[in-house]
PDB file of N, CA and C in Angstrom:
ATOM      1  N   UNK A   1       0.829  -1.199   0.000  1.00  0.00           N
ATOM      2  CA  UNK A   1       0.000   0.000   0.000  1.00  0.00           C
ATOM      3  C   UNK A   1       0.868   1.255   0.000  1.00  0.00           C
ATOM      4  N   UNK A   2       1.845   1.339   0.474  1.00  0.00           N
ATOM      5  CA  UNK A   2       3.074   2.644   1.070  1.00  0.00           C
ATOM      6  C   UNK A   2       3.505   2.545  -0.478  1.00  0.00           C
ATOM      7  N   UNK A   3       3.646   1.355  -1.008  1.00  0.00           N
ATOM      8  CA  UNK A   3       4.635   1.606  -2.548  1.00  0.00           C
ATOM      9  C   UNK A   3       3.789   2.343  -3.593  1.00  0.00           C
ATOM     10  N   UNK A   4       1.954   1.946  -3.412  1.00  0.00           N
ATOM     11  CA  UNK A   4       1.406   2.779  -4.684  1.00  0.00           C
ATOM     12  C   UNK A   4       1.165   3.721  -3.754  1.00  0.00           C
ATOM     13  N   UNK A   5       1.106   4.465  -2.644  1.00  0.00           N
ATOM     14  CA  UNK A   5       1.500   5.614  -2.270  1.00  0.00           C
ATOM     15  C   UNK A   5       2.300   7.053  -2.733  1.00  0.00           C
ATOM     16  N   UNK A   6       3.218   5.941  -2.716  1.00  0.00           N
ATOM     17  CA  UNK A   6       4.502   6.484  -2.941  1.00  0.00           C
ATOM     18  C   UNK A   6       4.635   6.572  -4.080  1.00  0.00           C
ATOM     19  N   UNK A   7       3.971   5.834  -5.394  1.00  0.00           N
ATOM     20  CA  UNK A   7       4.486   5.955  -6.762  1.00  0.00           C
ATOM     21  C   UNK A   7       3.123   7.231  -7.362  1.00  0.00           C
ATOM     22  N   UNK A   8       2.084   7.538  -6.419  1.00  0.00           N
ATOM     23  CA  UNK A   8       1.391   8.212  -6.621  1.00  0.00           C
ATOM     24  C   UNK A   8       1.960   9.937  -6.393  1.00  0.00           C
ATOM     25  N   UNK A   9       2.510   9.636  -5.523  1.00  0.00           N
ATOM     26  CA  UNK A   9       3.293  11.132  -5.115  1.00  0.00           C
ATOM     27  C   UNK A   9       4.622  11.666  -6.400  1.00  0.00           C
ATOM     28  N   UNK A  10       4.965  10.177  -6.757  1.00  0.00           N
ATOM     29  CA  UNK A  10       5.817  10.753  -7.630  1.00  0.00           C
ATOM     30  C   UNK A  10       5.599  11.090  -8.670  1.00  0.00           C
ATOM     31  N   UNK A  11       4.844  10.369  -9.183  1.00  0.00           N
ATOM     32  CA  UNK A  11       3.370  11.063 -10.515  1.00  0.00           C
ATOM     33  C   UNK A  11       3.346  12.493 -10.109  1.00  0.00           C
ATOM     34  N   UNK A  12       2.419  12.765  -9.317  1.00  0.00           N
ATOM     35  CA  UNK A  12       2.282  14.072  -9.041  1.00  0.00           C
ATOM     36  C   UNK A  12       3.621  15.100  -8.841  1.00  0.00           C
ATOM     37  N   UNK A  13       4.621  14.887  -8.629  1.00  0.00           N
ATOM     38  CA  UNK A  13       5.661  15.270  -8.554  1.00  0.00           C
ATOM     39  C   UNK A  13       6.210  15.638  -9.994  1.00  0.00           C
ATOM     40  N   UNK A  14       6.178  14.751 -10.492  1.00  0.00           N
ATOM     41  CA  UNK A  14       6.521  14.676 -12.395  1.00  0.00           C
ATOM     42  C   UNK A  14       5.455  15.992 -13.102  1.00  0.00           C
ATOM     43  N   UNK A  15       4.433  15.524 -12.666  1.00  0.00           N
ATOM     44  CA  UNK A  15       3.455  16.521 -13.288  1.00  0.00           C
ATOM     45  C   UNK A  15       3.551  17.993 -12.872  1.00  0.00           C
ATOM     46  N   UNK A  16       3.564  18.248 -11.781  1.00  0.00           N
ATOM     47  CA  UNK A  16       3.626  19.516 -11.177  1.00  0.00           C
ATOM     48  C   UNK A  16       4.923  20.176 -11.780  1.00  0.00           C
ATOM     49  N   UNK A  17       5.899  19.266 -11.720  1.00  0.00           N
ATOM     50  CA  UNK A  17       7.149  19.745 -12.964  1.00  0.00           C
ATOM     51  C   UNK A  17       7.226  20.161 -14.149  1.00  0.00           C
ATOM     52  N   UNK A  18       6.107  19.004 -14.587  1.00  0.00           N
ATOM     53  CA  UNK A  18       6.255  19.588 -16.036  1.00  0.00           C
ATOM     54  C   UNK A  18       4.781  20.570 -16.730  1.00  0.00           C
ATOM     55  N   UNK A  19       4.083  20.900 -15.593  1.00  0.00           N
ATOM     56  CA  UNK A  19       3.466  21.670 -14.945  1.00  0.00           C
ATOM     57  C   UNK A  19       3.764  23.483 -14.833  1.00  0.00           C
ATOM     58  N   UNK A  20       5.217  23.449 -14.259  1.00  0.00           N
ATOM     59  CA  UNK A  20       5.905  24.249 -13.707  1.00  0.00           C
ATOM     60  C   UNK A  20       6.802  24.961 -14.638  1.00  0.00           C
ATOM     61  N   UNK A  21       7.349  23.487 -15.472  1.00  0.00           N
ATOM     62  CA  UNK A  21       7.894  24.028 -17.231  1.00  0.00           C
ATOM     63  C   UNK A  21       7.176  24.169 -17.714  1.00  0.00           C
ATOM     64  N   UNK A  22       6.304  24.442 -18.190  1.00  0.00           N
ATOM     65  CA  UNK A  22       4.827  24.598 -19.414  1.00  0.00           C
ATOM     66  C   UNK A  22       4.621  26.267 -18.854  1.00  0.00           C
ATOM     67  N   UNK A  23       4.380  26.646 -17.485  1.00  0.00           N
ATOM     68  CA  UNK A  23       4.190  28.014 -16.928  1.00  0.00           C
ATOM     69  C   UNK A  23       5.382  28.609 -17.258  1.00  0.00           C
ATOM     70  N   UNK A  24       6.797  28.134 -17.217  1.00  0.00           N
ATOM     71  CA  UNK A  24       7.400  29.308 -17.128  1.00  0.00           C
ATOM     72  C   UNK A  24       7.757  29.530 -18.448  1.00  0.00           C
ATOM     73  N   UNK A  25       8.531  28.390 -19.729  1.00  0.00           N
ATOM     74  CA  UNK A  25       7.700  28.560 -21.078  1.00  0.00           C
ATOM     75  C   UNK A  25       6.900  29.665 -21.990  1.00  0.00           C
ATOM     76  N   UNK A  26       5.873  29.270 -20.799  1.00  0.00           N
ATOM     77  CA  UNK A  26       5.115  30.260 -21.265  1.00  0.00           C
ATOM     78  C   UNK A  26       4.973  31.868 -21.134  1.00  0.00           C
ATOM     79  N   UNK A  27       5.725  31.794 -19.882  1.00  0.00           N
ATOM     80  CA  UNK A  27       5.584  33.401 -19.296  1.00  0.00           C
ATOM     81  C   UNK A  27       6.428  33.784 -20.337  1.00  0.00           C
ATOM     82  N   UNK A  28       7.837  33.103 -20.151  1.00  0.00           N
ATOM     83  CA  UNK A  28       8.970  33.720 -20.984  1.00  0.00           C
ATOM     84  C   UNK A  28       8.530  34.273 -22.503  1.00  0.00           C
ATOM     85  N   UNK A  29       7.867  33.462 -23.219  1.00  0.00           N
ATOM     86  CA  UNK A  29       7.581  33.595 -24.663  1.00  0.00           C
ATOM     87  C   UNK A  29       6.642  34.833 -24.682  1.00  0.00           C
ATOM     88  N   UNK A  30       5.840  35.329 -23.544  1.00  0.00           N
ATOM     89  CA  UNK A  30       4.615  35.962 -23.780  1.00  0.00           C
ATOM     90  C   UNK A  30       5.492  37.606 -23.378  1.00  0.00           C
ATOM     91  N   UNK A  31       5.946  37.331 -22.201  1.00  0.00           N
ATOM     92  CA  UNK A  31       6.521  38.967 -22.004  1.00  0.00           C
ATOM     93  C   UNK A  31       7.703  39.209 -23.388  1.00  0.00           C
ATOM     94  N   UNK A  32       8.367  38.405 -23.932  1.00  0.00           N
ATOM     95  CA  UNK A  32       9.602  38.628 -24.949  1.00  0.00           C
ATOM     96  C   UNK A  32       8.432  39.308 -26.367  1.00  0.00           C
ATOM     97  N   UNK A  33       7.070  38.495 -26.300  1.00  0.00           N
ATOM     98  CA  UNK A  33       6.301  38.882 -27.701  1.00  0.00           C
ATOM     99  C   UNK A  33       5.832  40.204 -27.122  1.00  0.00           C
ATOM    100  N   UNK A  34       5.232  40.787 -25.726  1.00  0.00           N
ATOM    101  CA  UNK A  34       4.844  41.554 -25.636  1.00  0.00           C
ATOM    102  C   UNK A  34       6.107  43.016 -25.943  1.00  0.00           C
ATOM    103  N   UNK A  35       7.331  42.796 -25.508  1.00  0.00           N
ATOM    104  CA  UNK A  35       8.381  43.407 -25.317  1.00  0.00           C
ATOM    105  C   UNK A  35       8.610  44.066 -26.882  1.00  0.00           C
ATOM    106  N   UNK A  36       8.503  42.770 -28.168  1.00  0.00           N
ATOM    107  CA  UNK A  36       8.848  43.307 -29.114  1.00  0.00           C
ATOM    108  C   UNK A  36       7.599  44.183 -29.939  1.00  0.00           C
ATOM    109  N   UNK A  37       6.285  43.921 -29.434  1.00  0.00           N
ATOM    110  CA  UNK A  37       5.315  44.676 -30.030  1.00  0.00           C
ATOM    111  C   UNK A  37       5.609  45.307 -29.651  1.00  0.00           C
ATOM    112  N   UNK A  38       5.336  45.975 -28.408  1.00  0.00           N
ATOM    113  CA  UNK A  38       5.455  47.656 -27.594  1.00  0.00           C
ATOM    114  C   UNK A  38       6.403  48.224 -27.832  1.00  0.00           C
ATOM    115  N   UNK A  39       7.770  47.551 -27.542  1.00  0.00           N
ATOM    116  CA  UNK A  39       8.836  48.550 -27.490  1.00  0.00           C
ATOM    117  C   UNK A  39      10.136  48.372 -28.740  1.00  0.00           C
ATOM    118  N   UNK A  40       9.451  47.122 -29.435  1.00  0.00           N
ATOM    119  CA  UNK A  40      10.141  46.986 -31.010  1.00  0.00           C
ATOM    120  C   UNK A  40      11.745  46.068 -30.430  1.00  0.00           C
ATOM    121  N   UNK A  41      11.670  45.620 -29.464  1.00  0.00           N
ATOM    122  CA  UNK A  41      12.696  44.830 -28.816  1.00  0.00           C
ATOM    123  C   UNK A  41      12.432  43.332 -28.550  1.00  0.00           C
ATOM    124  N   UNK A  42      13.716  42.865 -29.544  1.00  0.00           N
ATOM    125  CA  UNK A  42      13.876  41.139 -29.608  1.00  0.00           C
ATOM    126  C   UNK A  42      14.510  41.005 -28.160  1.00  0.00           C
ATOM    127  N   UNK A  43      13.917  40.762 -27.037  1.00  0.00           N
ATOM    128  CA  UNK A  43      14.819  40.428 -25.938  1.00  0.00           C
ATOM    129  C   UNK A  43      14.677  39.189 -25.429  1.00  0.00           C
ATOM    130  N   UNK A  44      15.079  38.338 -24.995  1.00  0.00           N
ATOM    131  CA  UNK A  44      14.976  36.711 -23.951  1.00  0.00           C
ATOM    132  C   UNK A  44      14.947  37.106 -22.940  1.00  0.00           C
ATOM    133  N   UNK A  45      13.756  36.372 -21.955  1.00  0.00           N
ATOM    134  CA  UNK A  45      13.199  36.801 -20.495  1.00  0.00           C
ATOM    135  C   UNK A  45      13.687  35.313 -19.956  1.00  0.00           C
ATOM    136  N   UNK A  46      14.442  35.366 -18.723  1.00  0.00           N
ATOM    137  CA  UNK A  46      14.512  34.121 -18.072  1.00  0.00           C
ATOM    138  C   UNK A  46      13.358  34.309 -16.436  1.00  0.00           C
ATOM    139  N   UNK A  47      12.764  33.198 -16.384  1.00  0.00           N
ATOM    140  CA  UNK A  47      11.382  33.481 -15.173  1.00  0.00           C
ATOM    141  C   UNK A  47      11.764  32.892 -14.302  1.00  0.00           C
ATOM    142  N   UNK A  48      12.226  32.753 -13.371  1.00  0.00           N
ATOM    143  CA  UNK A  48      12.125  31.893 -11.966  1.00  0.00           C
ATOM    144  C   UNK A  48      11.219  31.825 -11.114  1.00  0.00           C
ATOM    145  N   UNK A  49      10.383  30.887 -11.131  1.00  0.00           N
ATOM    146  CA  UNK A  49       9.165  30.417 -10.206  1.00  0.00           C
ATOM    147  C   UNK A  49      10.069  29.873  -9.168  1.00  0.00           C
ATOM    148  N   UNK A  50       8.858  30.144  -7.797  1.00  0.00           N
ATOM    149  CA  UNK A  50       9.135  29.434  -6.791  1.00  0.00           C
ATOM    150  C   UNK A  50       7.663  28.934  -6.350  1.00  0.00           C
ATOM    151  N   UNK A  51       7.561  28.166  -5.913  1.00  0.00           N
ATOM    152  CA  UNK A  51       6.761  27.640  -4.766  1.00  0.00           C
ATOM    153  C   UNK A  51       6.130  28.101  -3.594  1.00  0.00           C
ATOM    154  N   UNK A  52       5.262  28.766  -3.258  1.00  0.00           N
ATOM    155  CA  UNK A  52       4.779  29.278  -1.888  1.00  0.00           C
ATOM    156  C   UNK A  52       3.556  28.380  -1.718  1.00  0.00           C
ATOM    157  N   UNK A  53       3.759  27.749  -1.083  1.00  0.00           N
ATOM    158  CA  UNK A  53       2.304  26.587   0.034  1.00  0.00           C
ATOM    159  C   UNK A  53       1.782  26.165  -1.591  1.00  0.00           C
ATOM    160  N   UNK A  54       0.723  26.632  -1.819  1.00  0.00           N
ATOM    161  CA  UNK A  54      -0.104  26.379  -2.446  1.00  0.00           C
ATOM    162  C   UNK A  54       0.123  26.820  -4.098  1.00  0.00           C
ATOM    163  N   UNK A  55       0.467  28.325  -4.038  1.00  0.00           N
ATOM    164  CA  UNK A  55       0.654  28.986  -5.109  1.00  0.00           C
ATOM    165  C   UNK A  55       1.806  28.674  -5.629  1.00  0.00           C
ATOM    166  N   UNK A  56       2.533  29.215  -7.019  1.00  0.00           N
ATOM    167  CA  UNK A  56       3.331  29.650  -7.542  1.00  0.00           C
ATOM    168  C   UNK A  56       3.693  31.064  -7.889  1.00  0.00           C
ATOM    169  N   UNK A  57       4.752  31.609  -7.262  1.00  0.00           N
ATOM    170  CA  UNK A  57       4.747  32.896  -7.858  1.00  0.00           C
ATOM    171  C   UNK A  57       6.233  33.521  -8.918  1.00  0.00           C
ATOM    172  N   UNK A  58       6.365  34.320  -8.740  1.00  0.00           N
ATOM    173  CA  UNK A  58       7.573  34.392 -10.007  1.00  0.00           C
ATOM    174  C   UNK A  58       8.153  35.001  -9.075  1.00  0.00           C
ATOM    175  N   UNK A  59       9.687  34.598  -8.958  1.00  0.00           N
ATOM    176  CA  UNK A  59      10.265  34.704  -7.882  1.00  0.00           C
ATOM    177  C   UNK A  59      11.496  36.013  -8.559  1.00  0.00           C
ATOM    178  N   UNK A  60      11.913  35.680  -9.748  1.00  0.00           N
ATOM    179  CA  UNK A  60      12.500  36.726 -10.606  1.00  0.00           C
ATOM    180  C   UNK A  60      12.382  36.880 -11.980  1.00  0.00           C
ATOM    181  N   UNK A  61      12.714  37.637 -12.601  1.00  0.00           N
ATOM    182  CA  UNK A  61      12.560  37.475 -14.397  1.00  0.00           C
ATOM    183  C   UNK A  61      14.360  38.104 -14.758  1.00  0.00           C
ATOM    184  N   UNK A  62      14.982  38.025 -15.586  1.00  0.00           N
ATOM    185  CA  UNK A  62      16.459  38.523 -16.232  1.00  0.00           C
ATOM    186  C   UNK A  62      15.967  38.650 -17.404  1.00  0.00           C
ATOM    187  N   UNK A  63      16.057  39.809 -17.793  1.00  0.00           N
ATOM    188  CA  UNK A  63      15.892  40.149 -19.737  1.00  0.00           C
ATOM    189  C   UNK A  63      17.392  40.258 -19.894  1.00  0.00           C
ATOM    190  N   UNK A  64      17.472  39.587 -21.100  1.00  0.00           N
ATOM    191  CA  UNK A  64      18.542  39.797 -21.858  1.00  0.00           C
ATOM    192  C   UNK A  64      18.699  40.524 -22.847  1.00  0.00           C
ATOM    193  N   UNK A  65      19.543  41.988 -23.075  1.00  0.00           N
ATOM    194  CA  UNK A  65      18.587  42.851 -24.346  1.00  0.00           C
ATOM    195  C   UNK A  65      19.315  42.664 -25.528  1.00  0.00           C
ATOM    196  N   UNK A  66      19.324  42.937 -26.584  1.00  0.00           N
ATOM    197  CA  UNK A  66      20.316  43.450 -27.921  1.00  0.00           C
ATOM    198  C   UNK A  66      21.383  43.940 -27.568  1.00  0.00           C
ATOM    199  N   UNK A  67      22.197  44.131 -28.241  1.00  0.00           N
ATOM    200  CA  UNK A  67      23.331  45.214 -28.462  1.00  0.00           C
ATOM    201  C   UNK A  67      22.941  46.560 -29.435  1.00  0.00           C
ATOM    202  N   UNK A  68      22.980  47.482 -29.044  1.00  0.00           N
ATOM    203  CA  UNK A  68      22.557  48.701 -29.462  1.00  0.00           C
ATOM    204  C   UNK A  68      21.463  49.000 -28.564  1.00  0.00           C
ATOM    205  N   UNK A  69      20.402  48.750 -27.991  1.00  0.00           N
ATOM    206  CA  UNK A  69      19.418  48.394 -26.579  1.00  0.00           C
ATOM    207  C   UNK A  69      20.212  50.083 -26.369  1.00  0.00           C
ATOM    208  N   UNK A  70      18.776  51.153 -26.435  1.00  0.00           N
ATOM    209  CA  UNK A  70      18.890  52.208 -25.740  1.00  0.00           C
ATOM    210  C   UNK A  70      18.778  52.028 -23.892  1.00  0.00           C
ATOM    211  N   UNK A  71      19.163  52.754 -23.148  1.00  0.00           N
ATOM    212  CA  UNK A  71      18.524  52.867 -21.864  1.00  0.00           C
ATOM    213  C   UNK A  71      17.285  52.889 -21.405  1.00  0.00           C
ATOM    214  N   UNK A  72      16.842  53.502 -22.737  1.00  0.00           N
ATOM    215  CA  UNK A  72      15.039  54.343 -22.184  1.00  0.00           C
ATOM    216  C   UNK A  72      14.457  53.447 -22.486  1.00  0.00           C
ATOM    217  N   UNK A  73      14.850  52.149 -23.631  1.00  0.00           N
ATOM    218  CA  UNK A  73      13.976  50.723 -23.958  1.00  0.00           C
ATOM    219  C   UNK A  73      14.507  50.055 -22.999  1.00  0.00           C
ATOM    220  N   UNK A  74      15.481  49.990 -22.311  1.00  0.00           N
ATOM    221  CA  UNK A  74      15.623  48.537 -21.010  1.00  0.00           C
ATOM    222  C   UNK A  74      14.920  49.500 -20.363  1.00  0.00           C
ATOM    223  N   UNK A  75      14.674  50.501 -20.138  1.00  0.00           N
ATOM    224  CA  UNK A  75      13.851  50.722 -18.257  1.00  0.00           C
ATOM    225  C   UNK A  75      12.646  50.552 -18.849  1.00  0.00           C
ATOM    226  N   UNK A  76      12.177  51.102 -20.179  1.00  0.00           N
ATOM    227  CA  UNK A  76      10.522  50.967 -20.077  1.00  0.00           C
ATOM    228  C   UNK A  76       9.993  49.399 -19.852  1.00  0.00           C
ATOM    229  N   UNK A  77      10.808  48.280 -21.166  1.00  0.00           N
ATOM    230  CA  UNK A  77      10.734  47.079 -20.637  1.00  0.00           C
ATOM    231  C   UNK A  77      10.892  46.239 -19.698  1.00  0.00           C
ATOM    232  N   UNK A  78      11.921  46.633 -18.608  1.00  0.00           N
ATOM    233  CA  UNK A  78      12.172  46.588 -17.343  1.00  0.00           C
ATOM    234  C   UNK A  78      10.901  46.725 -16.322  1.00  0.00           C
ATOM    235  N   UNK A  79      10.542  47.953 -16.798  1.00  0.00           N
ATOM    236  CA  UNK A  79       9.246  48.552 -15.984  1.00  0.00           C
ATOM    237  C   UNK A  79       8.060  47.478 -16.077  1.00  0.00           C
ATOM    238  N   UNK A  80       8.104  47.133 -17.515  1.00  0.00           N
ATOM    239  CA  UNK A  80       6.708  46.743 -18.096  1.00  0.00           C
ATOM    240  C   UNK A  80       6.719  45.090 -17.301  1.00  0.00           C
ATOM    241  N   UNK A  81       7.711  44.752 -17.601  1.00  0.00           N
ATOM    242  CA  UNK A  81       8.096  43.211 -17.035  1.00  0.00           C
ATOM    243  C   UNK A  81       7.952  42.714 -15.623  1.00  0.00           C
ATOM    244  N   UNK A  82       8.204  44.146 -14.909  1.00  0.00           N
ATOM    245  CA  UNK A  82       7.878  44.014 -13.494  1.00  0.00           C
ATOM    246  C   UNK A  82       6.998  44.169 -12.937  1.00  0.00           C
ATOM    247  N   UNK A  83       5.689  44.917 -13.845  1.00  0.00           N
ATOM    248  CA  UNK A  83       4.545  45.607 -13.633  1.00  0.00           C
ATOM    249  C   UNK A  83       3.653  44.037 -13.740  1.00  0.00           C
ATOM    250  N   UNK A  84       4.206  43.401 -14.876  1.00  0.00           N
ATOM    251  CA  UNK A  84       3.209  41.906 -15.499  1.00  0.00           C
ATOM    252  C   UNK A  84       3.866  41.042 -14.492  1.00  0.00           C
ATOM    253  N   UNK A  85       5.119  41.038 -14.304  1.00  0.00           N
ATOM    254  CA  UNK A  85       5.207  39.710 -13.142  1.00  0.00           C
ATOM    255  C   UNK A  85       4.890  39.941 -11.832  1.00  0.00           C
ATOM    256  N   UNK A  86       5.456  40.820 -11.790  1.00  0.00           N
ATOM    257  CA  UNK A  86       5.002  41.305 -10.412  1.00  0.00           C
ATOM    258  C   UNK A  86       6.695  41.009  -9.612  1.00  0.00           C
ATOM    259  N   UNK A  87       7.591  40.837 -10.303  1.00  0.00           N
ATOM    260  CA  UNK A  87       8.751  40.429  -9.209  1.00  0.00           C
ATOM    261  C   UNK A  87      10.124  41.320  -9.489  1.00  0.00           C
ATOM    262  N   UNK A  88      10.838  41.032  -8.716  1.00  0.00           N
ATOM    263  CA  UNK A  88      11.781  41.796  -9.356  1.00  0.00           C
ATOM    264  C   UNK A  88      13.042  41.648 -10.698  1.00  0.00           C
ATOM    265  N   UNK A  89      12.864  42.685 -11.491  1.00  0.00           N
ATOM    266  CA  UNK A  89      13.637  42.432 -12.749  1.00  0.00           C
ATOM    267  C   UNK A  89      14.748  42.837 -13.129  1.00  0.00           C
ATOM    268  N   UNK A  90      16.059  41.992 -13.884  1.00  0.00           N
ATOM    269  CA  UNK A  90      17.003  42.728 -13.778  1.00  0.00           C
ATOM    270  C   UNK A  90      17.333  42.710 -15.444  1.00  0.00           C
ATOM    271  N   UNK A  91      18.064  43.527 -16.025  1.00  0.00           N
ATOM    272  CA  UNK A  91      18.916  43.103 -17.405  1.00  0.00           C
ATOM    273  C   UNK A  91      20.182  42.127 -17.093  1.00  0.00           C
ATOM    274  N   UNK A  92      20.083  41.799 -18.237  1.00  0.00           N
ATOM    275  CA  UNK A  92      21.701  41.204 -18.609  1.00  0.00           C
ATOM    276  C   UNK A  92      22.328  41.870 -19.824  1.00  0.00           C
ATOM    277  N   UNK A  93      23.084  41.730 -20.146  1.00  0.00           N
ATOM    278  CA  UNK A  93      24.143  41.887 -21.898  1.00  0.00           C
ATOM    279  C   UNK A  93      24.194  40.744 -22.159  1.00  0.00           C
ATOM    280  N   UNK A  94      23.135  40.828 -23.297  1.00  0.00           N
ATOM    281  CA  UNK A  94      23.060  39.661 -24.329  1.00  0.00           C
ATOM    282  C   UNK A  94      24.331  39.880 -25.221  1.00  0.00           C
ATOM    283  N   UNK A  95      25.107  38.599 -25.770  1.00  0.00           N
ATOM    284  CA  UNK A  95      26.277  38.410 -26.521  1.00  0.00           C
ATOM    285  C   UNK A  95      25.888  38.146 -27.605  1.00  0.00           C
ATOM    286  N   UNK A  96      26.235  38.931 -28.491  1.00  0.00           N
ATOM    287  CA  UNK A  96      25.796  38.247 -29.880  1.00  0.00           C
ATOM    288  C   UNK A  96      25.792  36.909 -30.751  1.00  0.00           C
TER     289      UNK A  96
END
């Protein structure tokens, strides 16, 4: 009884994972499409979820911008990214 217990938890374990990849996936793809409509910027968003009890929340986001990337397009996207996740956001220097 403890073993299909136990193989039940790990199911759920698997799923909630790939669960967890499918959300962040998704966040990433949606703020990078929103980024290049609004502000005309190809950038890569990395999302870090965490776990709280019940919820999931986004624990950080890293944009990675272009080269040539004015200032006034990383803060507005910066802004915008932090406004939709709600967490805190940082840049990187994307390498060509």
């Amino acid at each position: 009884r403890s073993s299909a217990a136990s193989d039940v938890y790990k199911r759920q374990d698997v799923l909630e994972t790939e669960i967890l990849t499918q959300t962040k996936a998704r966040l990433e793809e949606y703020c990078a499409v929103q980024c290049r409509q609004q502000f005309g910027l190809d950038i890569r968003v990395t999302v870090t979820l965490e776990k709280a009890g019940q919820q999931v929340v986004v624990k950080k986001a890293v944009a990675a911008f272009p080269a040539g990337c004015t200032a006034a397009q990383k803060q507005a996207a910066l802004s915008f990214l932090q406004q939709t996740l709600g967490a805190p956001t940082a840049a990187e220097e994307s390498t060509p």
